[in-house]
Protein backbone atom coordinates (compact mmCIF):
# COMPACT_ATOMS: atom_id res chain seq x y z
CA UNK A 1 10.60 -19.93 8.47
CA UNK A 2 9.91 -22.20 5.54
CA UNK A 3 8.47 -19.66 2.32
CA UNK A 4 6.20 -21.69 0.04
CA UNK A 5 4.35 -20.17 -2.97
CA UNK A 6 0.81 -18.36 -2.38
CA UNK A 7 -2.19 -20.41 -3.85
CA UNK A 8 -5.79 -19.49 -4.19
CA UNK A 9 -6.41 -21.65 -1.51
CA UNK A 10 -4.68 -18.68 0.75
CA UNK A 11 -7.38 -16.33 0.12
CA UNK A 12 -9.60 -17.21 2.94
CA UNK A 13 -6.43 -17.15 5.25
CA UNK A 14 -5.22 -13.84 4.35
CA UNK A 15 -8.72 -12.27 4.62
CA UNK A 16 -8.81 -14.00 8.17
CA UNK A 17 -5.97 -11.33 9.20
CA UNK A 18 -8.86 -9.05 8.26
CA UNK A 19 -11.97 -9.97 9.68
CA UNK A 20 -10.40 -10.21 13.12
CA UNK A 21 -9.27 -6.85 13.29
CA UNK A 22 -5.27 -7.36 13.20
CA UNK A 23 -3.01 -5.08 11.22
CA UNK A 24 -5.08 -4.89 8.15
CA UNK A 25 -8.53 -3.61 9.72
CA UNK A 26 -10.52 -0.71 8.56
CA UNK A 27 -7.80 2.00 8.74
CA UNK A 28 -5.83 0.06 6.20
CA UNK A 29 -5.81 2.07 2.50
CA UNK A 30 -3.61 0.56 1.01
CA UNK A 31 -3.34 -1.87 -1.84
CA UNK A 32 -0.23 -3.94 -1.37
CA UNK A 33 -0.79 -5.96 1.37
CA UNK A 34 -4.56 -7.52 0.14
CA UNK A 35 -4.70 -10.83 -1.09
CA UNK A 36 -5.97 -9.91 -4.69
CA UNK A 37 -2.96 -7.68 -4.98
CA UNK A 38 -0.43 -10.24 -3.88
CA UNK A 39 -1.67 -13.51 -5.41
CA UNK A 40 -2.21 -11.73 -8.82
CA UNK A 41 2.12 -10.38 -8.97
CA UNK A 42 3.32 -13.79 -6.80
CA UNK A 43 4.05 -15.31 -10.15
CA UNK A 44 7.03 -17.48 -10.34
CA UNK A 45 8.05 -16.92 -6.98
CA UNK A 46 8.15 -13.33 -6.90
CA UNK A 47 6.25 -13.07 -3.49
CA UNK A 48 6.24 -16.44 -1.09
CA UNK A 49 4.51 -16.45 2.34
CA UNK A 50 5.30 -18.42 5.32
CA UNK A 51 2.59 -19.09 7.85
CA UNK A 52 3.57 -19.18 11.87
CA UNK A 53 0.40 -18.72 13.86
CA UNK A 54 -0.76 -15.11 13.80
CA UNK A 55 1.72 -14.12 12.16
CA UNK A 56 2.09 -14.27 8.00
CA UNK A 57 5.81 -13.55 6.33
CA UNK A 58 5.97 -12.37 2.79
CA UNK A 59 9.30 -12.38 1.15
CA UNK A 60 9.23 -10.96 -2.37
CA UNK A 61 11.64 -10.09 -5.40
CA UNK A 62 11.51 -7.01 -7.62
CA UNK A 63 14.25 -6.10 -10.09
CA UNK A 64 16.67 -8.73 -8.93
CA UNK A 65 16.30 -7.72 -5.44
CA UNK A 66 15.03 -9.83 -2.11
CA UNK A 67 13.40 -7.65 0.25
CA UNK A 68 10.50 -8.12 2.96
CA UNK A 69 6.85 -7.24 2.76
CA UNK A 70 5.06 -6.41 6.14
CA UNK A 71 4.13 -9.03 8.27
CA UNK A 72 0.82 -9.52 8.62
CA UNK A 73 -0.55 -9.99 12.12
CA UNK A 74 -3.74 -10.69 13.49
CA UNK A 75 -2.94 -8.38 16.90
CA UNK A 76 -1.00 -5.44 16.74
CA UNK A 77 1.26 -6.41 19.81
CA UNK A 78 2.92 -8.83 17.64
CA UNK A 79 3.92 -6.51 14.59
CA UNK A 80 6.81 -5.84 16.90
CA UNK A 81 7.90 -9.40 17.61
CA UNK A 82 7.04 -10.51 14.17
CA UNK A 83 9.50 -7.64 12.68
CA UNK A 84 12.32 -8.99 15.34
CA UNK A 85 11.79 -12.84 14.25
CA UNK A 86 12.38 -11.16 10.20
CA UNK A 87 15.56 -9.65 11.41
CA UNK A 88 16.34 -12.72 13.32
CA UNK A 89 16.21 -15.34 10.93
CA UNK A 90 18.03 -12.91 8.70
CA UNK A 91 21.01 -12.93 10.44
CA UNK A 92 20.74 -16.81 11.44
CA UNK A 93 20.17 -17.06 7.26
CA UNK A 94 22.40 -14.76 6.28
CA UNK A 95 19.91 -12.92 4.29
CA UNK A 96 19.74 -8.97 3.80
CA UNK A 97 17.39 -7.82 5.82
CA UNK A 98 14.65 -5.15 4.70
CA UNK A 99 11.46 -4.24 4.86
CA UNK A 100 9.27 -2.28 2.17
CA UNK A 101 5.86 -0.94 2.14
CA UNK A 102 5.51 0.23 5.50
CA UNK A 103 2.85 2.30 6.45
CA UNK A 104 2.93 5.10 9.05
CA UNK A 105 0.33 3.41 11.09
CA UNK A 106 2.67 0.48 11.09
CA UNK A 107 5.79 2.27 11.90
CA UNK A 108 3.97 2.85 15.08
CA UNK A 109 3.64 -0.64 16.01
CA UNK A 110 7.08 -0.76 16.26
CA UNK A 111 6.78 0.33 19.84
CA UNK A 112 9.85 -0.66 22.04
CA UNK A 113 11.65 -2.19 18.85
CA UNK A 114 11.78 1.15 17.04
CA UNK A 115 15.41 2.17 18.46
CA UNK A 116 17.20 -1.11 16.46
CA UNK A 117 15.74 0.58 12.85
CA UNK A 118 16.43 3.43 10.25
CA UNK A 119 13.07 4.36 8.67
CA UNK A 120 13.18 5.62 5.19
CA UNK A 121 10.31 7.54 3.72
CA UNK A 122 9.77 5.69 -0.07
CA UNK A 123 7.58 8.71 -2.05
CA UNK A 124 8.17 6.38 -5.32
CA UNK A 125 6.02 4.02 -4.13
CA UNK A 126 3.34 6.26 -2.44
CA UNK A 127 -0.18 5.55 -3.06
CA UNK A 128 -2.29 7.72 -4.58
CA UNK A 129 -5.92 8.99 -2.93
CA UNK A 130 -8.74 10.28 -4.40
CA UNK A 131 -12.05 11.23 -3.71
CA UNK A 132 -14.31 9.09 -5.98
CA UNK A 133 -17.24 11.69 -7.29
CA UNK A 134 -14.32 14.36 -7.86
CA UNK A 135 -13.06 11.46 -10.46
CA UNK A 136 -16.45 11.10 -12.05
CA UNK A 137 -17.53 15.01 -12.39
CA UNK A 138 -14.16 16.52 -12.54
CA UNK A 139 -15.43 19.42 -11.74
CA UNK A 140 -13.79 22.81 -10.66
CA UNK A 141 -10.93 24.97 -12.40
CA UNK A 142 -8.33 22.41 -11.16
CA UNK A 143 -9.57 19.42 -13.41
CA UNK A 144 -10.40 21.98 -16.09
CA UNK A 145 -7.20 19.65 -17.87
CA UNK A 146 -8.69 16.50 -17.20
CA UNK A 147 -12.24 17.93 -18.32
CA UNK A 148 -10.68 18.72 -21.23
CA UNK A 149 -9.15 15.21 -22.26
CA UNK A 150 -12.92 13.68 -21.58
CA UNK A 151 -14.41 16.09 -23.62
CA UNK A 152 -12.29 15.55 -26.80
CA UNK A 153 -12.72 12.26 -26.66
CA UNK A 154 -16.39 12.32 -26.34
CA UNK A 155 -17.04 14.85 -28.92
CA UNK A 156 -14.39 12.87 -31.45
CA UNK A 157 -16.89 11.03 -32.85
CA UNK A 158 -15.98 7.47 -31.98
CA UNK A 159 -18.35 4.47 -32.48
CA UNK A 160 -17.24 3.24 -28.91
CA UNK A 161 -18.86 1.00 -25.92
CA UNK A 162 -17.97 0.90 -22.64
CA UNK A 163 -18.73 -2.87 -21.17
CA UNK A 164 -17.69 -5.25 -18.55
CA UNK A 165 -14.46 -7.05 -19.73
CA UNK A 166 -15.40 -11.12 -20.81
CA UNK A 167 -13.83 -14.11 -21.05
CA UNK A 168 -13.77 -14.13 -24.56
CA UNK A 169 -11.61 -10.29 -24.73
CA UNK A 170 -8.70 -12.35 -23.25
CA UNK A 171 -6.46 -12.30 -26.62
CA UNK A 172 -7.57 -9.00 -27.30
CA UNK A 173 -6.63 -7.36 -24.21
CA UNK A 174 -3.12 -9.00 -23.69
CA UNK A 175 -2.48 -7.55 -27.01
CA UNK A 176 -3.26 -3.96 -26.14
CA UNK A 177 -0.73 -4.79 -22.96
CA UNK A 178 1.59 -5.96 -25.58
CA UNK A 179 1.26 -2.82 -27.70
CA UNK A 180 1.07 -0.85 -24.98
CA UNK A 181 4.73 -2.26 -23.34
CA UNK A 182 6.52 -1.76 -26.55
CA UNK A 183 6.24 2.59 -26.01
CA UNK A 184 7.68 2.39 -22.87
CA UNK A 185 10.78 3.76 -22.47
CA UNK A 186 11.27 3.77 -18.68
CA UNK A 187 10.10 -0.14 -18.33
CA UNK A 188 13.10 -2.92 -17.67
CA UNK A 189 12.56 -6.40 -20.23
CA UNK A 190 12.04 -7.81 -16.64
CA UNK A 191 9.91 -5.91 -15.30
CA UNK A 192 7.61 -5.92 -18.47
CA UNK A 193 7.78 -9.87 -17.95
CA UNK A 194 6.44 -9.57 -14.56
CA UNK A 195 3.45 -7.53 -15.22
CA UNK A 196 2.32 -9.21 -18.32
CA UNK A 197 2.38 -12.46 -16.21
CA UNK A 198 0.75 -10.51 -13.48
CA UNK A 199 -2.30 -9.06 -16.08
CA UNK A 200 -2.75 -12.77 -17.45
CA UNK A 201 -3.27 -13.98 -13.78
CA UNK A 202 -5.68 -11.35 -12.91
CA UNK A 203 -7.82 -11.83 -16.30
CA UNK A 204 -7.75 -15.64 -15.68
CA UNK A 205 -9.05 -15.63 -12.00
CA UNK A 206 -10.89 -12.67 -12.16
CA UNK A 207 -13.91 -14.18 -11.30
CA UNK A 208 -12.37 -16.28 -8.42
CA UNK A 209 -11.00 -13.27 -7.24
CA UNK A 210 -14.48 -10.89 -7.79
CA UNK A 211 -12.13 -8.41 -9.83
CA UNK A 212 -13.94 -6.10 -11.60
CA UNK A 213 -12.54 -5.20 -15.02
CA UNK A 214 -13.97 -2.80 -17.79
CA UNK A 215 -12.79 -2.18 -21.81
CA UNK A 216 -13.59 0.46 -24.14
CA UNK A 217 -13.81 -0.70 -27.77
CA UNK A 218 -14.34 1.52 -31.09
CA UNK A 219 -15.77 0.24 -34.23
CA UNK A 220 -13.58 0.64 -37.41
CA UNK A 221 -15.21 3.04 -39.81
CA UNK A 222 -14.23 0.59 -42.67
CA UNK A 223 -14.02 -3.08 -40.97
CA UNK A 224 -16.92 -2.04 -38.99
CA UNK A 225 -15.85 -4.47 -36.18
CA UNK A 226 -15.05 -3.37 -32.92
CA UNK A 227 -11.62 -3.60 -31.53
CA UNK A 228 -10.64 -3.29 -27.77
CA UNK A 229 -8.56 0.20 -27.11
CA UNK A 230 -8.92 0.96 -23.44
CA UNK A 231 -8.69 -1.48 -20.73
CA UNK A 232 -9.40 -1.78 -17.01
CA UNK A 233 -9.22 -3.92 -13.84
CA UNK A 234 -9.44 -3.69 -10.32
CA UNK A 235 -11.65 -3.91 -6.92
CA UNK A 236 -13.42 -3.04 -3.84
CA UNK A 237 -11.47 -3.68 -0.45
CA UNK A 238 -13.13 -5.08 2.59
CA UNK A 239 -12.98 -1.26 3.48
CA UNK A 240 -15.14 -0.13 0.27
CA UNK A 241 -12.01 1.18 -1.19
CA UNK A 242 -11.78 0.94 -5.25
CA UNK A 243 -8.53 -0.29 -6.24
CA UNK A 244 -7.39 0.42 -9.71
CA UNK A 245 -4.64 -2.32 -9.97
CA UNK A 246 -4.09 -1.74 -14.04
CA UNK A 247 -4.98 0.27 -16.60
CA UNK A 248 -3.87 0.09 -20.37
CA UNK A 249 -4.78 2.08 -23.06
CA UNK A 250 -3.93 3.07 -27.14
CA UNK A 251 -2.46 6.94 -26.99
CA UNK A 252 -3.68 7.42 -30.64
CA UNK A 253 -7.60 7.66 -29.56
CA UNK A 254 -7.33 11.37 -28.01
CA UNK A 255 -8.61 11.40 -24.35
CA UNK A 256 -9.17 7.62 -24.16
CA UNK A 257 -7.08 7.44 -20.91
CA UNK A 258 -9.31 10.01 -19.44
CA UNK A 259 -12.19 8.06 -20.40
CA UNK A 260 -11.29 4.39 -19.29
CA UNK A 261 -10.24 6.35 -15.97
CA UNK A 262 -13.90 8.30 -15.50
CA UNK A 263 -16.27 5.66 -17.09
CA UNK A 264 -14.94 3.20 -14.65
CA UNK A 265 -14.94 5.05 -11.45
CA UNK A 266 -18.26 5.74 -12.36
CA UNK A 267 -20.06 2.59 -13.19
CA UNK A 268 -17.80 0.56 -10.63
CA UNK A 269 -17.01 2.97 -8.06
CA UNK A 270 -19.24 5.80 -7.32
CA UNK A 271 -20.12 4.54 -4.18
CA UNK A 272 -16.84 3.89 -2.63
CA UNK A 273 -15.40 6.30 0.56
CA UNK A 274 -12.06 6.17 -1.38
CA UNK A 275 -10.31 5.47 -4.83
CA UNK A 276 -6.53 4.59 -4.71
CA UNK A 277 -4.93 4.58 -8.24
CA UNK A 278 -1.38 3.05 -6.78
CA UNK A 279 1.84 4.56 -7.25
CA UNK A 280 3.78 6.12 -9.33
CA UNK A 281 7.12 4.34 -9.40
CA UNK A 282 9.26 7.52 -9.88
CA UNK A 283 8.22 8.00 -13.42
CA UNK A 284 7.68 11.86 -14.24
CA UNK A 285 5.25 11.28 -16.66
CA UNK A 286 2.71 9.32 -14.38
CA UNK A 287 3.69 11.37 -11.60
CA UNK A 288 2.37 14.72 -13.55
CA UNK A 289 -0.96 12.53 -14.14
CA UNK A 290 -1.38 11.48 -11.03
CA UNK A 291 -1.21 14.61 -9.18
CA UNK A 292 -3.03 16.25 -12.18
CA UNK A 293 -6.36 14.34 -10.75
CA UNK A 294 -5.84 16.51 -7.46
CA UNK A 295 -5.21 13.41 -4.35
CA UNK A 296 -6.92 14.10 -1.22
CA UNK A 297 -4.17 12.09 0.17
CA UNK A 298 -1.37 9.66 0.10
CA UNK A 299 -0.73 5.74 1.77
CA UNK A 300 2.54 6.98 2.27
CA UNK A 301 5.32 4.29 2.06
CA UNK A 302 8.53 3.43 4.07
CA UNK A 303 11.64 1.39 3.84
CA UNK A 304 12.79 -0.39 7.47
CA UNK A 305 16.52 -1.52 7.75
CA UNK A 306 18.46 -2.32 10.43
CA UNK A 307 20.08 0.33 12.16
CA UNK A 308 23.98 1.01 10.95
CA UNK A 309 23.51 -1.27 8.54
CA UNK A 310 25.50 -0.63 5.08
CA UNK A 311 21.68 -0.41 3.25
CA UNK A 312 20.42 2.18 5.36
CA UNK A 313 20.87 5.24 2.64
CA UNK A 314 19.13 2.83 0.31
CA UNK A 315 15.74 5.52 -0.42
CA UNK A 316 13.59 3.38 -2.85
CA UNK A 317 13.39 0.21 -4.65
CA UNK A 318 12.51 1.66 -7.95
């Protein structure tokens, strides 16, 4: 296997593997595995593909750490062979091998090959499902929270405008990503790196791409100019799933994450079967948030190592 860097030119070869009903057909809810999800974080090598026939390898990098994404396949029948030639060439390479990402549905396309591997359930990076018009009304005494958060920032009195993100916010919105990063506590200097790479690749193919992204600016009461405090992107899968793939926001405008989160589900949205708002990493605080929006449901993640290897208790790559 020879791993070479995904291009944009890969984008009618990766939505191939879905058109012909392989691995990634309609059952598929994920996020990781589509191709606007892996071109926009392969930056500087962090995720390289290699191409064998039906068969598509993607070997990736997070926090110092090599690991495998799932293969893609066009057939099912071969997620089982293509899983053997990863742990294969990882011997014959000396390579660690591992597998992240796995879905249930693909654990059983393991078949016959199932024995040789220890599955380890991931929750960290567990996507998170949601039903889309529960997101826009937010109805019922379980979102009476999130209700609340919309509500104060409606009735604060902000000058604001909700509008499709342009080519011309660019500066404005890497700088609320740069404000944004500097609160975090729980975020590595790497990993801040990657995703402000990441955000900068989505923004500048987003129209190669058909992302759909969204900002919320306020007008200063003295200035009187508008300034960019919320911001948005994501997309519709082949499935009509909306991905939200980021979200950014200032904390000082009261409710404005509720807002970016409901205006855009709504004007974007609305008439998807699913949303999924990704994972949450392990961090408590998003965790809380998450599950404060009442999921419908998970895209429950797994780990696949060899079996008896020394990784095997490894539980998460966060």
């Amino acid at each position: 296997m020879l791993f070479r860097d995904i291009t944009l030119s890969d984008r009618e070869l990766f939505n191939s593997f879905l058109r012909d009903g392989g691995l990634m057909h309609s059952e598929y809810k994920g996020n990781e595995l589509l191709f606007e999800n892996i071109f926009v974080w392969a930056t500087d090598g962090t995720i390289k593909c290699s191409v064998n026939g039906d068969i598509i390898y993607l070997l990736a990098k997070f926090k110092g750490r090599q690991f495998f994404l799932p293969p893609l396949t066009k057939r099912k029948s071969c997620f089982c062979l293509a899983v053997n030639n990863l742990l294969e060439w990882c011997k014959r390479e000396n390579v660690r091998f591992k597998i992240a990402g796995v879905t249930k549905e693909m654990i059983n396309m393991l078949g016959e090959c199932a024995d040789k591997f220890e599955v380890i359930h991931d929750r960290n990076f567990s996507e998170y499902l949601y039903e889309p018009n529960s997101l826009i009304t937010l109805a019922g005494k379980k979102l009476h929270g999130k209700r609340n958060h919309l509500n104060r920032f409606l009735k604060a009195g902000y000058d604001y405008r909700f509008r499709d993100y342009e080519a011309r916010d660019f500066d404005s919105v890497m700088k609320l990503v740069d404000e944004w990063q500097k609160g975090q506590e729980n975020a590595s200097y790497l990993d801040s790196v990657i995703e402000r790479k990441a955000i900068a690749k989505a923004l500048e193919y987003c129209k190669e791409l058909g992302l759909l992204s969204s900002v919320i600016e306020i007008r200063d009461s003295e200035t009187r100019d508008y300034k960019i405090v919320a911001w948005t992107l994501g997309y519709i899968t082949f499935n009509n799933i909306g991905n939200v793939v980021f979200e950014k926001a200032d904390k000082n405008y009261e409710g404005i994450y509720a807002a970016i989160n409901n205006f855009f589900v709504k004007d974007k949205f609305a008439n998807c079967k699913l949303v999924n708002r990704q994972e949450d990493l392990g961090i408590e605080g998003i965790r809380k948030t998450k599950l404060a929006y009442r999921p419908i449901g998970f895209v429950d993640k797994y780990i696949i190592v060899e079996k008896g290897s020394i990784d095997w208790q490894a539980t998460s790559l966060s």
